[in-house]
N, C-alpha and C. Protein backbone atom coordinates (compact mmCIF):
# COMPACT_ATOMS: atom_id res chain seq x y z
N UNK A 1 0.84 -1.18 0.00
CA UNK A 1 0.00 0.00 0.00
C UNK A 1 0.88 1.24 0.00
N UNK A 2 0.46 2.34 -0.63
CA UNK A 2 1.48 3.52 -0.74
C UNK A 2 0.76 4.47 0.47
N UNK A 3 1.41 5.17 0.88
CA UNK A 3 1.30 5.88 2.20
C UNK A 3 1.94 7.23 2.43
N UNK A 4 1.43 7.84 3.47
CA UNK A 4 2.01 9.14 3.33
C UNK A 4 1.34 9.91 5.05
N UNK A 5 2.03 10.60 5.36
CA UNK A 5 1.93 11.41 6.62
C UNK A 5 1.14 13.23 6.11
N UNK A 6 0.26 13.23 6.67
CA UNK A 6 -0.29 14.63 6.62
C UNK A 6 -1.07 15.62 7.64
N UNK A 7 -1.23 16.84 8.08
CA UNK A 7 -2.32 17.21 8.29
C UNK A 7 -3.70 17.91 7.49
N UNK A 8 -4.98 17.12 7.94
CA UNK A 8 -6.26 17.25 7.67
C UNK A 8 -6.69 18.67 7.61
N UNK A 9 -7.19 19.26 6.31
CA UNK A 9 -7.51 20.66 6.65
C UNK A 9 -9.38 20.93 7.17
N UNK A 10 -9.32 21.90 7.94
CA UNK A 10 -10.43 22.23 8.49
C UNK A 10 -11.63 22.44 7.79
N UNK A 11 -13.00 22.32 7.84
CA UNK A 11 -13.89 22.25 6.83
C UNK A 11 -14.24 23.78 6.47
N UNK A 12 -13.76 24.79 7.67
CA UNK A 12 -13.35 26.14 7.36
C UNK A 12 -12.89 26.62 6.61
N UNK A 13 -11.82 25.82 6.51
CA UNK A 13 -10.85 26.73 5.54
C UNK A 13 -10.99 25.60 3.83
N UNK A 14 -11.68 24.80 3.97
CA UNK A 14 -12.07 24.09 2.58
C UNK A 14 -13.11 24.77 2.14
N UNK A 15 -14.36 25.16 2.85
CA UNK A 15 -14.85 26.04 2.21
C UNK A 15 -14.44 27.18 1.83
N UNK A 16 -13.05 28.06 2.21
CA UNK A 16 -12.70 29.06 1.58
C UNK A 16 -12.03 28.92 0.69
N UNK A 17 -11.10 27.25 0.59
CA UNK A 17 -10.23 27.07 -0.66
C UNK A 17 -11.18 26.76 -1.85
N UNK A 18 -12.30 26.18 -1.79
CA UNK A 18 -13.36 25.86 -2.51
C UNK A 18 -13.43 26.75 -3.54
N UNK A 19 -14.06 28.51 -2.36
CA UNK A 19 -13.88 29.70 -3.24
C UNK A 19 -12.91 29.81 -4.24
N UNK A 20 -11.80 30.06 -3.43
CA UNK A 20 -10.30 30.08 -4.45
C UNK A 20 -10.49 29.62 -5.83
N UNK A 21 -10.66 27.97 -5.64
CA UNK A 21 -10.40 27.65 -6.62
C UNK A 21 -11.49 27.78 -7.58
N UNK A 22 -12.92 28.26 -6.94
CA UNK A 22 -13.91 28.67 -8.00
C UNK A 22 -13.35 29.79 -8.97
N UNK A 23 -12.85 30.52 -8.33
CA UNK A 23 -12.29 32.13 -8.84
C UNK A 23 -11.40 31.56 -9.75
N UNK A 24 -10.26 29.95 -9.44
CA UNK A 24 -9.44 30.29 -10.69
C UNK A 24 -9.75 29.52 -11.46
N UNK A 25 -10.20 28.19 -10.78
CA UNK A 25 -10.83 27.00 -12.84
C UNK A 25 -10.81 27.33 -13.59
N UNK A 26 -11.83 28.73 -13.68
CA UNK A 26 -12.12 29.32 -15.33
C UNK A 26 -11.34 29.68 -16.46
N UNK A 27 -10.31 30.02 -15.70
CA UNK A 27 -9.12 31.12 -15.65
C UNK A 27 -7.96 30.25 -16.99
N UNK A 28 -7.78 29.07 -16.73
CA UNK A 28 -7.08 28.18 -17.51
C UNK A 28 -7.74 26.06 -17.06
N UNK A 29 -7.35 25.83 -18.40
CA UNK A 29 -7.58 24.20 -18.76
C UNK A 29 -6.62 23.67 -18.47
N UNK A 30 -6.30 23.56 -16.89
CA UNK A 30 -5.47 22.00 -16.48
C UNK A 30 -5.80 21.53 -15.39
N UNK A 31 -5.43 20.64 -14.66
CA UNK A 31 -5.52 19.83 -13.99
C UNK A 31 -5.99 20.30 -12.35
N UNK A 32 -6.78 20.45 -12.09
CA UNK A 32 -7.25 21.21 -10.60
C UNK A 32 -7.20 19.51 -9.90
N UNK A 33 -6.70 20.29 -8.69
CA UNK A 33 -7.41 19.22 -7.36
C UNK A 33 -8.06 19.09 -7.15
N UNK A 34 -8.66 18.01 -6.97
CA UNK A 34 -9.96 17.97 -6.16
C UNK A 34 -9.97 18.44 -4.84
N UNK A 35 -10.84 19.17 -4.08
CA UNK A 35 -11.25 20.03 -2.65
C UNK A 35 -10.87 18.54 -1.70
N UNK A 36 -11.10 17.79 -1.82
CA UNK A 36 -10.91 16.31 -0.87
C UNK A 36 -9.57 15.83 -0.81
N UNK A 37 -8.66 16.15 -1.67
CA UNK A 37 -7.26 15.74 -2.18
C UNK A 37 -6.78 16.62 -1.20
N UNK A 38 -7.02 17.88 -0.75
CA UNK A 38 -6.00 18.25 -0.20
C UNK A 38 -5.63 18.81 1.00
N UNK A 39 -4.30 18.66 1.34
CA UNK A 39 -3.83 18.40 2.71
C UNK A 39 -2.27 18.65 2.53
N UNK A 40 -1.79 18.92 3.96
CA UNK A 40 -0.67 19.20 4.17
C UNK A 40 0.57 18.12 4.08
N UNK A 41 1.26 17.62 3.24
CA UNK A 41 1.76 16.75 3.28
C UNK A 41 3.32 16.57 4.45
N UNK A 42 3.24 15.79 5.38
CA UNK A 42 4.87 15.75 6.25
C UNK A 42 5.96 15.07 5.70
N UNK A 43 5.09 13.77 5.32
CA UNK A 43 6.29 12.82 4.83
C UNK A 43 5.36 11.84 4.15
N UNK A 44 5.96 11.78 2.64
CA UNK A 44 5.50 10.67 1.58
C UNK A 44 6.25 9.23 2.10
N UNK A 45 5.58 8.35 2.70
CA UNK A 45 6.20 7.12 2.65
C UNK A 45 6.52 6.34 1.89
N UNK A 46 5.55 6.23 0.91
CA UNK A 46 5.57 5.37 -0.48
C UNK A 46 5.14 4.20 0.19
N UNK A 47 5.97 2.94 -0.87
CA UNK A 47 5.08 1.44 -0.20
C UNK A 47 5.58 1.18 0.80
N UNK A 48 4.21 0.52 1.21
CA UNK A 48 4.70 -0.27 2.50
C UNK A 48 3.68 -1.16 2.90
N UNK A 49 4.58 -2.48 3.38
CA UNK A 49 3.59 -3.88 3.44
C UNK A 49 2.89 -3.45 4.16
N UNK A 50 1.46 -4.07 4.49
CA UNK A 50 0.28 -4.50 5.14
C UNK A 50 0.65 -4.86 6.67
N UNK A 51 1.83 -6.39 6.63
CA UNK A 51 2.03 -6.16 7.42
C UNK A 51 2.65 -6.29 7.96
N UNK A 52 3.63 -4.85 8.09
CA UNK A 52 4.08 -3.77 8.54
C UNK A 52 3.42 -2.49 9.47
N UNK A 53 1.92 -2.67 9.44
CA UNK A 53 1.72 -1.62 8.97
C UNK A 53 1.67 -1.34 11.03
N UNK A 54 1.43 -2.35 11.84
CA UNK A 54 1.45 -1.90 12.99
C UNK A 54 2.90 -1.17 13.77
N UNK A 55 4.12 -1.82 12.97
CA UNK A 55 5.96 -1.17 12.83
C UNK A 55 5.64 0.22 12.44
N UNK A 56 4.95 0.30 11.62
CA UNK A 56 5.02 1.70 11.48
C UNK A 56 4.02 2.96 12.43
N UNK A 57 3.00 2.27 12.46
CA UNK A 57 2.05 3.25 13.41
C UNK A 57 2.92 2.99 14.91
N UNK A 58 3.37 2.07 15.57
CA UNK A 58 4.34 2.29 16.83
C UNK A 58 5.30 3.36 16.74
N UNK A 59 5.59 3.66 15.33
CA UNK A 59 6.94 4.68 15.29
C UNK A 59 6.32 6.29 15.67
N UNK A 60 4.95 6.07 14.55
CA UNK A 60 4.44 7.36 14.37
C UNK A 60 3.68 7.85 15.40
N UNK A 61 3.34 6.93 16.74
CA UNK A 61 2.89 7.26 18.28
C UNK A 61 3.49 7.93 18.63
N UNK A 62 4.95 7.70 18.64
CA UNK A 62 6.26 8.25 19.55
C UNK A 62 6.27 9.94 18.89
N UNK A 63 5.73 10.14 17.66
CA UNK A 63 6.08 11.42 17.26
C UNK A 63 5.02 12.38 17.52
N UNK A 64 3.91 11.79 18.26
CA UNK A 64 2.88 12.72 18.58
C UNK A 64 2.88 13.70 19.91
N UNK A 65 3.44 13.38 20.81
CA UNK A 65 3.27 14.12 21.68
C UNK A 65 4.24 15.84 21.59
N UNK A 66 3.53 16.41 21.61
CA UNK A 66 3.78 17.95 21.19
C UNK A 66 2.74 19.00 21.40
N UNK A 67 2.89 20.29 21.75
CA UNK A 67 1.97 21.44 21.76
C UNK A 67 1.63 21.38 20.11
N UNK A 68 0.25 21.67 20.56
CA UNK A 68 -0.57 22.12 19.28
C UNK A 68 0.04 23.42 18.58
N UNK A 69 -0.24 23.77 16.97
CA UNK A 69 0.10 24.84 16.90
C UNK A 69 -0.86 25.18 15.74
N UNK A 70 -0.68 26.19 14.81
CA UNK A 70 -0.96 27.04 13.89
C UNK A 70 -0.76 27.11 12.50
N UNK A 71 -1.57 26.82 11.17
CA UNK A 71 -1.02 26.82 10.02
C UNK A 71 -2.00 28.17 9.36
N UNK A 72 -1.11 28.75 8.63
CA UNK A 72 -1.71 29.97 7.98
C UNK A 72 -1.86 29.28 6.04
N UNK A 73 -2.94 29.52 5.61
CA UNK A 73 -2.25 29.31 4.39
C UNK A 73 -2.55 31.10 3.65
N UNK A 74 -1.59 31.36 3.13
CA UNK A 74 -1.48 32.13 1.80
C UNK A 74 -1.08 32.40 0.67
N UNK A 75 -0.50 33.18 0.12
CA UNK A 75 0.60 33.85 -1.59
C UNK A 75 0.32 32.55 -2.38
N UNK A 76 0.06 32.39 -3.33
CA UNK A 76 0.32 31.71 -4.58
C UNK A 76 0.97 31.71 -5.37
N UNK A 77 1.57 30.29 -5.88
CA UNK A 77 2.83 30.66 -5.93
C UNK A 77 3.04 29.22 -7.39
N UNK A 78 4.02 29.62 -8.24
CA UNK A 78 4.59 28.61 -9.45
C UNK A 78 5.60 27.61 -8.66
N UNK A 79 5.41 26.51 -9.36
CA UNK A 79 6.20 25.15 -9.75
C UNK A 79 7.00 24.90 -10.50
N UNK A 80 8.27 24.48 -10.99
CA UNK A 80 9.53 25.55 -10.47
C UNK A 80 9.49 26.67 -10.54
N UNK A 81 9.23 27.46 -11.58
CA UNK A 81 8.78 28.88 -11.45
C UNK A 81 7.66 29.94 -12.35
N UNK A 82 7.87 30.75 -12.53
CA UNK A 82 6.45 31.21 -13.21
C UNK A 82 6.53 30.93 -14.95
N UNK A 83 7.86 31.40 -15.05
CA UNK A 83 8.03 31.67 -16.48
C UNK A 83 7.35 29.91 -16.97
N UNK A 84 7.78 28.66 -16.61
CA UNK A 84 7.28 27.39 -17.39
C UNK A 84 6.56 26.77 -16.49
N UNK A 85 5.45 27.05 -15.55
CA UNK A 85 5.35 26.06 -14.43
C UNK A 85 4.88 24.91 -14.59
N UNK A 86 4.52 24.20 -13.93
CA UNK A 86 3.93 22.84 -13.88
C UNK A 86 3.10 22.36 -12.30
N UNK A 87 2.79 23.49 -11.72
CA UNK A 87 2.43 23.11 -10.25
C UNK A 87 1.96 24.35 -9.93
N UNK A 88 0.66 24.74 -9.51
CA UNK A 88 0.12 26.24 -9.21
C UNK A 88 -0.11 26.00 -7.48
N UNK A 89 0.24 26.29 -6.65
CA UNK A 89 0.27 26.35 -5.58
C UNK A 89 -0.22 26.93 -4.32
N UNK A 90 -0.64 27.13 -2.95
CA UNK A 90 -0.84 28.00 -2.34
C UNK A 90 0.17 27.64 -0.79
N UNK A 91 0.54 28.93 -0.70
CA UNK A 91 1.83 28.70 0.72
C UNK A 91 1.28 28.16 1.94
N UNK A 92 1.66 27.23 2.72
CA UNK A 92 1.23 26.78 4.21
C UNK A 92 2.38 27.10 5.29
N UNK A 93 2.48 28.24 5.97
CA UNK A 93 3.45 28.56 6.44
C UNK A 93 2.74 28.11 8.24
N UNK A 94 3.54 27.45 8.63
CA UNK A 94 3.60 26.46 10.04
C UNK A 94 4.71 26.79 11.06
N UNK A 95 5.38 27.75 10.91
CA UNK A 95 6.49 28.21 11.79
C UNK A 95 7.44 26.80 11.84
N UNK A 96 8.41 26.96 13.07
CA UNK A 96 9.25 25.89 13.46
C UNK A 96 8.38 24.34 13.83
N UNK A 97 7.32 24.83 14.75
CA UNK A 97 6.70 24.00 14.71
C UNK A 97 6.23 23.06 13.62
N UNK A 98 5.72 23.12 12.37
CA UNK A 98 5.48 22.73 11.27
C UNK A 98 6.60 21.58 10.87
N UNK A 99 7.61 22.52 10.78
CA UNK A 99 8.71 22.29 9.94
C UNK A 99 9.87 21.18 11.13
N UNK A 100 9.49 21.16 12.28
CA UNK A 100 9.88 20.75 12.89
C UNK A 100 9.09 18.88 13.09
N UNK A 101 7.57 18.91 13.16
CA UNK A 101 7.11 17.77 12.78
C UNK A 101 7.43 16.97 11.89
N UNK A 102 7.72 17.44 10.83
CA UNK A 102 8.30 16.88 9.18
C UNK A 102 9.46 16.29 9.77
N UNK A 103 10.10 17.29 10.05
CA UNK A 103 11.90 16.48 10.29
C UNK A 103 11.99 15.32 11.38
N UNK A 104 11.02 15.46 12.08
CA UNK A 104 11.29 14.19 13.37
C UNK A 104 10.43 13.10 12.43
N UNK A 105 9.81 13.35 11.40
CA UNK A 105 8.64 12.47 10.89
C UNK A 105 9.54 11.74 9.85
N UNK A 106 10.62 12.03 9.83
CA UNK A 106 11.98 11.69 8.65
C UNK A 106 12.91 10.94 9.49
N UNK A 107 13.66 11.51 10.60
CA UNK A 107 14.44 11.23 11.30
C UNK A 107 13.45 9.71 11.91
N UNK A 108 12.23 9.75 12.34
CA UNK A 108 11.60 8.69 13.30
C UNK A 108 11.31 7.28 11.78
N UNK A 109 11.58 8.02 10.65
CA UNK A 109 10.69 6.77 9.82
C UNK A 109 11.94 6.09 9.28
N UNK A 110 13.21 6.83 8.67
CA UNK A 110 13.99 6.67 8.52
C UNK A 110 14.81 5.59 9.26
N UNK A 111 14.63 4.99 10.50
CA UNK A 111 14.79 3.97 11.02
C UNK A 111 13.82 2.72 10.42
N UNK A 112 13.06 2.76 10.32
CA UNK A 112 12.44 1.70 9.70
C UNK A 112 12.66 1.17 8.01
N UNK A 113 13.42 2.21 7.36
CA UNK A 113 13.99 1.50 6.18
C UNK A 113 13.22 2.76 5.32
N UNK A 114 12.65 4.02 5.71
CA UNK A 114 12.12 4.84 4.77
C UNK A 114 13.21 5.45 4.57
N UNK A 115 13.37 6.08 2.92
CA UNK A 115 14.43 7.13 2.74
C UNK A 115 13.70 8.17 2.98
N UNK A 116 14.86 9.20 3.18
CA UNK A 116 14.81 10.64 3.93
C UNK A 116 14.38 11.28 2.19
N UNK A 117 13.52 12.31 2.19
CA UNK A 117 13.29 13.01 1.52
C UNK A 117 14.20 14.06 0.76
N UNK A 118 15.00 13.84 -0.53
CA UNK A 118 16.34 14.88 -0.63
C UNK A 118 15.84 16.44 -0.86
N UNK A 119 14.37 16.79 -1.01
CA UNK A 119 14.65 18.05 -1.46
C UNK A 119 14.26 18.88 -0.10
N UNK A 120 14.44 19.68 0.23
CA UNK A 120 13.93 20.96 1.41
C UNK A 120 12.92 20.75 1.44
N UNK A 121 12.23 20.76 2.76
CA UNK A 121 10.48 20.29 3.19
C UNK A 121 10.15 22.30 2.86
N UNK A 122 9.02 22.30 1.88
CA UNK A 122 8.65 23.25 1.44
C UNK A 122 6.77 22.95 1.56
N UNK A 123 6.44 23.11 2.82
CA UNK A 123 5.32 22.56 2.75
C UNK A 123 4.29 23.71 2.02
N UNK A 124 2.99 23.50 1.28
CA UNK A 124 2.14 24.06 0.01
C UNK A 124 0.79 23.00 0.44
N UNK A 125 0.37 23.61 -0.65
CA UNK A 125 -1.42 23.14 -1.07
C UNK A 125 -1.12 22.69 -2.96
N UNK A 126 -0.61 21.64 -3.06
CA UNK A 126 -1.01 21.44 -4.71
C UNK A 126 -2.16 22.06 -5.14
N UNK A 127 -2.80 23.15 -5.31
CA UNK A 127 -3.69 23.35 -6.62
C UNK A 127 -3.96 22.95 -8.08
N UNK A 128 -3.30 23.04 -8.60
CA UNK A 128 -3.40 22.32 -10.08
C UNK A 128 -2.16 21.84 -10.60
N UNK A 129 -2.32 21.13 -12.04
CA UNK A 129 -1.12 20.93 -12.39
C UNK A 129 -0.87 20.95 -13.93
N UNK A 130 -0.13 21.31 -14.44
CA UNK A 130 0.34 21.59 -15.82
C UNK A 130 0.94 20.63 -16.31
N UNK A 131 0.30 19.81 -16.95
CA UNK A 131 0.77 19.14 -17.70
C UNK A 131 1.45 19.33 -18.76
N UNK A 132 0.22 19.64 -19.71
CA UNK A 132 0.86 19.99 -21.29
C UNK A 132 0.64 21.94 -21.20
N UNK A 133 1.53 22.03 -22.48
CA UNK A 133 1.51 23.71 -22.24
C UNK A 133 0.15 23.88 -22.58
N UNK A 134 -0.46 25.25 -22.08
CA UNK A 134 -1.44 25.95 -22.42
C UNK A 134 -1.75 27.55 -21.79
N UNK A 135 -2.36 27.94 -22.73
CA UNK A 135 -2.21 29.76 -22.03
C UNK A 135 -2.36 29.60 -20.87
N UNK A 136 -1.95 30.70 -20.17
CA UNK A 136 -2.24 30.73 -18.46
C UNK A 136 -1.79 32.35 -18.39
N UNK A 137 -2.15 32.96 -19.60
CA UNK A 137 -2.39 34.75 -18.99
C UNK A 137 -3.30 34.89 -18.19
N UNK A 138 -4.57 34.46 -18.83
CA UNK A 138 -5.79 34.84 -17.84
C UNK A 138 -5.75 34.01 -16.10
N UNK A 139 -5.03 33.02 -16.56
CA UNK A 139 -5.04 32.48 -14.93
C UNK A 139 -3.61 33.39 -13.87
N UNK A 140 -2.33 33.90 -14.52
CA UNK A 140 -1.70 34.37 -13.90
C UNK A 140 -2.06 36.10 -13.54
N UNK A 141 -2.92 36.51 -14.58
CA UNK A 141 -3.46 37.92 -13.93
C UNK A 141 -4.49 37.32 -12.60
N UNK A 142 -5.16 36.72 -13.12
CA UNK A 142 -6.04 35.98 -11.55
C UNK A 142 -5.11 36.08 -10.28
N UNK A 143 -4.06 35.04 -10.68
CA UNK A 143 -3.72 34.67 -9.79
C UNK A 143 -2.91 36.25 -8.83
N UNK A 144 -2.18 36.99 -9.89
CA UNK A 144 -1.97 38.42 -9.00
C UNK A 144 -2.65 39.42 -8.99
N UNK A 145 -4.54 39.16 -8.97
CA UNK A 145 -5.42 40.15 -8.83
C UNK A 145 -5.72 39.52 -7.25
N UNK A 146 -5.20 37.92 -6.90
CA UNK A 146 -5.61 37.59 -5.97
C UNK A 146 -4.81 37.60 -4.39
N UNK A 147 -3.59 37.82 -4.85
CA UNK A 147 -2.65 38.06 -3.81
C UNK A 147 -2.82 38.66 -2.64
N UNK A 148 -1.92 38.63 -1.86
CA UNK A 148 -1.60 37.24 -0.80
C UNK A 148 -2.89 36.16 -1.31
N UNK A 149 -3.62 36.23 -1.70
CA UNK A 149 -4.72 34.84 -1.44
C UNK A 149 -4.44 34.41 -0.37
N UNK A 150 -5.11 35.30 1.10
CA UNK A 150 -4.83 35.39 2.55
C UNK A 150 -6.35 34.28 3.11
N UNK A 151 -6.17 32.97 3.03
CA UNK A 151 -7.66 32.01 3.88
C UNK A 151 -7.66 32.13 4.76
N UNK A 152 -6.60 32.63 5.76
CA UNK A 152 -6.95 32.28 7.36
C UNK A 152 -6.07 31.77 8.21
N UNK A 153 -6.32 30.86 9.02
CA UNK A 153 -5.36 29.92 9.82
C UNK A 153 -6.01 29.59 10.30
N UNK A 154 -5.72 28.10 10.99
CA UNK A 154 -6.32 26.91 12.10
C UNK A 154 -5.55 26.04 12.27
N UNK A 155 -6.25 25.89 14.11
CA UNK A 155 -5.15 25.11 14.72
C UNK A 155 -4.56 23.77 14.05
N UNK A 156 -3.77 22.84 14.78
CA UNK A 156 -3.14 21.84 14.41
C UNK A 156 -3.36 21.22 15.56
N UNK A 157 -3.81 19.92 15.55
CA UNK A 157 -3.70 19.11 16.75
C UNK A 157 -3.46 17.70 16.34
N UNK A 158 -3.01 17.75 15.32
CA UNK A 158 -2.77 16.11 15.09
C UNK A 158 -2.50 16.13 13.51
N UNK A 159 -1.83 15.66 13.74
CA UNK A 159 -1.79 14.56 11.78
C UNK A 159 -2.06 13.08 11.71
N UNK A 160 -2.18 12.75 10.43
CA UNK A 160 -2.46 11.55 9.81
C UNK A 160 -1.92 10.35 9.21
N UNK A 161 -2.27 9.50 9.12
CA UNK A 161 -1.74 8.37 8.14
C UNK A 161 -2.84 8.57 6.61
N UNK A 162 -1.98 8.55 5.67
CA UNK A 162 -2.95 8.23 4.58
C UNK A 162 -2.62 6.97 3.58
N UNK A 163 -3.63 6.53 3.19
CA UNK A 163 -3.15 6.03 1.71
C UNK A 163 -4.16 6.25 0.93
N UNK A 164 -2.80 6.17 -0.12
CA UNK A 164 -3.13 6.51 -1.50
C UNK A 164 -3.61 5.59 -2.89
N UNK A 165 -4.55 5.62 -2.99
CA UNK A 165 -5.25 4.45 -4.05
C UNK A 165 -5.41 5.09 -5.63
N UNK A 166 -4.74 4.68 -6.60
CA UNK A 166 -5.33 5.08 -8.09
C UNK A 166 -6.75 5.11 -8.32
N UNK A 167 -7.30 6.17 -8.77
CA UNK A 167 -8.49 6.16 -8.84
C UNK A 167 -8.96 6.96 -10.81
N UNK A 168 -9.81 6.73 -11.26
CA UNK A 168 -9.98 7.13 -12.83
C UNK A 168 -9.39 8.46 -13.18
N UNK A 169 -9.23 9.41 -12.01
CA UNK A 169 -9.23 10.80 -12.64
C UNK A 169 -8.25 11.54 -11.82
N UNK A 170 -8.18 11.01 -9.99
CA UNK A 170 -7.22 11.73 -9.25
C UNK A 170 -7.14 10.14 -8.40
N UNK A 171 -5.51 10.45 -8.15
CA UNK A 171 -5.40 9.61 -6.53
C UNK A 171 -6.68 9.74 -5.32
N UNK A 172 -7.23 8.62 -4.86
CA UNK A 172 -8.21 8.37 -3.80
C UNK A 172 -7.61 8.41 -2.48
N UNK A 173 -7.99 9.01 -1.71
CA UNK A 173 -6.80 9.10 -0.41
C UNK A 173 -7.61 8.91 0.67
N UNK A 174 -7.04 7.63 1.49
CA UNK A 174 -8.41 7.43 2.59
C UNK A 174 -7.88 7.57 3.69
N UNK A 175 -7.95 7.96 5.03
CA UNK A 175 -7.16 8.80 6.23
C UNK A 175 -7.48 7.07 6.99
N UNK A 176 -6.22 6.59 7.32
CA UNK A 176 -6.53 5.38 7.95
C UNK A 176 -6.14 5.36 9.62
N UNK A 177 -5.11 6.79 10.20
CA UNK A 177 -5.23 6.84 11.49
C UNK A 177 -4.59 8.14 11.65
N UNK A 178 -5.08 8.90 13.12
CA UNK A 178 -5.12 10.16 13.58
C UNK A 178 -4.28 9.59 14.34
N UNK A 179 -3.23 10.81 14.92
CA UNK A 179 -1.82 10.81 15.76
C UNK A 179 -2.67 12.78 16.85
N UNK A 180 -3.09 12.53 17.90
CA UNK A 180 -3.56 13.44 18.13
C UNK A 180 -2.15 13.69 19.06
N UNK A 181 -1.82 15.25 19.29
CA UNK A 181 -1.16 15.68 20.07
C UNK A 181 -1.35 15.64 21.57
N UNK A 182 -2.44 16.23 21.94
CA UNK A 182 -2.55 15.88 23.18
C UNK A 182 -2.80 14.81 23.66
N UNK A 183 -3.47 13.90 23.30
CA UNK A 183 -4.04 12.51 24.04
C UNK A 183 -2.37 11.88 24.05
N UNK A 184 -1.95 12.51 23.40
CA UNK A 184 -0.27 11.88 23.62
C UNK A 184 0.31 12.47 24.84
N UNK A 185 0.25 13.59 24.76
CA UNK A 185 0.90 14.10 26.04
C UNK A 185 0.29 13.57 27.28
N UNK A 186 -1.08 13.68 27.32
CA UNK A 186 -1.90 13.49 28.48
C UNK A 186 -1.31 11.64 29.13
N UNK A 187 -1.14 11.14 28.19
CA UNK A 187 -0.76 9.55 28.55
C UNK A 187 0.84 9.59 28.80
N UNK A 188 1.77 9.85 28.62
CA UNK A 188 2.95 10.35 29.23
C UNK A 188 3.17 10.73 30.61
């Protein structure tokens, strides 16, 4: 089964990305996310046996206990960059805290035979994706009539296990266990 570590976004702030992405669909013909697809990603596991799968949730216990914190999402932003992109984006800025979950979520899996992730944890919101070329004036004036594209923020109290299933049109992603922060601390 392919797998992956994330946090769940709030039904708050999906109804405001909802908006977003109503405002840009129109805008250009490629590949949008689906509103259900998306989430904060920590760490892509890739495969991993069945069963295994209790080796791995023992690891990912140990990484829960922590103060809750804060994710803002805003700015929109190109994949590698504007001039050819391939990835339309929106920023999830999580302070140390954030960025600090990821790395113990590397360092803690990385014992079990996962490789460490080589590029800089740059955590985002996939919005769409560019496949083949096609205009994207009207979607990049959008996109800087829309700036910061400021949703909000909400708390963090836990991340996830996911997997990831091929499905006709997008990856199917079914949340198979919650890592809550406090109920961790509280049992400590």
């Amino acid at each position: 089964m392919r797998l992956f570590t994330a946090i769940y976004l709030t039904p708050e702030i999906l109804l405001r990305l909802e908006r977003l992405l109503s405002a840009l669909r129109a805008e250009a013909l490629i590949k949008w996310s689906p509103l259900d697809n998306l989430h904060v990603t920590t760490k892509f596991i890739g495969e991993w046996p069945e069963a295994r799968l209790d080796e791995l949730h023992e690891a990912l216990v140990a990484l829960a206990p922590r103060q809750p914190f804060r994710i803002e999402l805003k700015d929109l932003g190109w994949f590698p960059n504007d001039r050819s992109p391939r990835v339309l984006w929106l920023g999830v800025h999580g302070g140390d805290a954030l960025t600090t979950l990821a790395h113990e979520t590397e360092e803690c899996l990385e014992s079990l035979g996962i490789a460490r992730e080589e590029r800089r944890f740059s955590p985002h919101l996939t919005l769409a994706r560019i496949k083949n070329p096609v205009p994207l004036r009207r979607l990049r004036q959008k996109v800087e009539e829309l700036q910061p594209a400021a949703l909000g923020s909400f708390p963090v109290s836990h991340f996830c296990l996911f997997r990831s299933d091929p499905g006709s049109n997008a990856s199917i992603y079914r949340r198979l266990r919650d890592y809550r922060f406090e109920s961790a601390m509280a049992a400590s």
